[in-house]
Protein backbone atom coordinates (compact mmCIF):
# COMPACT_ATOMS: atom_id res chain seq x y z
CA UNK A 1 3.67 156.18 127.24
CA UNK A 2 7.23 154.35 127.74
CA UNK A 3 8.03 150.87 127.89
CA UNK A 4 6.90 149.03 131.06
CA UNK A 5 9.91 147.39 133.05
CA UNK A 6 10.53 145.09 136.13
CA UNK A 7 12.66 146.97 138.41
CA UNK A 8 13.80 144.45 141.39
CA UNK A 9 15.21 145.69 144.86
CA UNK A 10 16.68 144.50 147.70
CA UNK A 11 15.13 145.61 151.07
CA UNK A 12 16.16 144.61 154.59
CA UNK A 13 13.79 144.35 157.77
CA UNK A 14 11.06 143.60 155.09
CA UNK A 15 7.90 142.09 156.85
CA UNK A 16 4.56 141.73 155.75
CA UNK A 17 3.26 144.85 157.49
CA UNK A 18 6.45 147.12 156.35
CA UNK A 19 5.28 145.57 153.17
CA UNK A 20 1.67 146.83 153.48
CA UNK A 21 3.24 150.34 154.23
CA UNK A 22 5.69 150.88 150.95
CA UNK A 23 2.78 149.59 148.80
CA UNK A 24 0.60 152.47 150.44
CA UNK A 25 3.56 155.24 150.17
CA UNK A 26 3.99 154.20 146.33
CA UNK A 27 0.29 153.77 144.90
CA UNK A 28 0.40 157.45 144.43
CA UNK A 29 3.19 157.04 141.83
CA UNK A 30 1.12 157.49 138.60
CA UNK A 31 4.08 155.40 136.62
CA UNK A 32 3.87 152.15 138.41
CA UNK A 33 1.81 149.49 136.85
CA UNK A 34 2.51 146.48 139.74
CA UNK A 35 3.87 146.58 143.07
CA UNK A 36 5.07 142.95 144.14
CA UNK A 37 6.26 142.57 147.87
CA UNK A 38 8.12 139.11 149.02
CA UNK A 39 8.93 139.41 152.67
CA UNK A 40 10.39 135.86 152.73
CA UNK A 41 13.31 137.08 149.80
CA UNK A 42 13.79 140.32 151.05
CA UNK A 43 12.26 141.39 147.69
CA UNK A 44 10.40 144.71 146.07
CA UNK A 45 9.25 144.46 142.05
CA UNK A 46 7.94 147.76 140.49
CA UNK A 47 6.61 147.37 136.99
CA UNK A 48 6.95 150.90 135.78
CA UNK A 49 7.85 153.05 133.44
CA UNK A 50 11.00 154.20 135.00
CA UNK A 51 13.35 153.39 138.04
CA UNK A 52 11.74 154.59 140.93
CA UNK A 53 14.79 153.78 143.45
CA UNK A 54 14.31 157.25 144.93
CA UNK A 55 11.00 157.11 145.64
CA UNK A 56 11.05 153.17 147.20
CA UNK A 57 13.99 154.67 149.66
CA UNK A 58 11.53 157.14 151.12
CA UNK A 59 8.58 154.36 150.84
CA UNK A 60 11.53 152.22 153.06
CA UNK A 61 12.16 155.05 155.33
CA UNK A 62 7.86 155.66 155.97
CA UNK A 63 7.77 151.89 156.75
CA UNK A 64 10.80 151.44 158.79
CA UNK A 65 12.49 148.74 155.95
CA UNK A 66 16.15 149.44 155.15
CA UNK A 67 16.78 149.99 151.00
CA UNK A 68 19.62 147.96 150.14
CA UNK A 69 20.23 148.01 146.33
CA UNK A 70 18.58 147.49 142.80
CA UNK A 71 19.36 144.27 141.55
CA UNK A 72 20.66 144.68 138.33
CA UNK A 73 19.30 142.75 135.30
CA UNK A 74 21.36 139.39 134.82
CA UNK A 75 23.23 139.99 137.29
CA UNK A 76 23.06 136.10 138.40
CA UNK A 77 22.01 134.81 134.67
């Protein structure tokens, strides 16, 4: 088993419901460990093993969110 990492992403047209519906297109992503949605920052933590930018795209595209981009560890640190 790998190391477990916070992978943070930026998703536009994020709602509560479109929130619902990329937590229910990525549960069946054995790697993930925590899915965290926050509609109000436009926000999308994985805890995984591994990026999973690919996969939350098509999660984005099932719940009709836009993917906008990873944000990149200390980026504003």
């Amino acid at each position: 088993m790998g190391k477990l990492k916070t992978h943070t992403y930026i998703v536009d047209k994020l709602t509560e419901e479109s929130g619902e519906k990329i937590k229910k297109a990525l549960r069946s992503v054995d790697v993930i460990k925590s899915i965290t949605i926050r509609p109000e920052e436009g926000t999308v933590e994985i805890i995984s093993e591994k990026d999973l930018e690919t996969e939350l795209k098509i999660a984005c595209d099932i719940a009709g969110a836009v993917f906008r981009v990873k944000v990149k560890k200390g980026l504003f640190s």
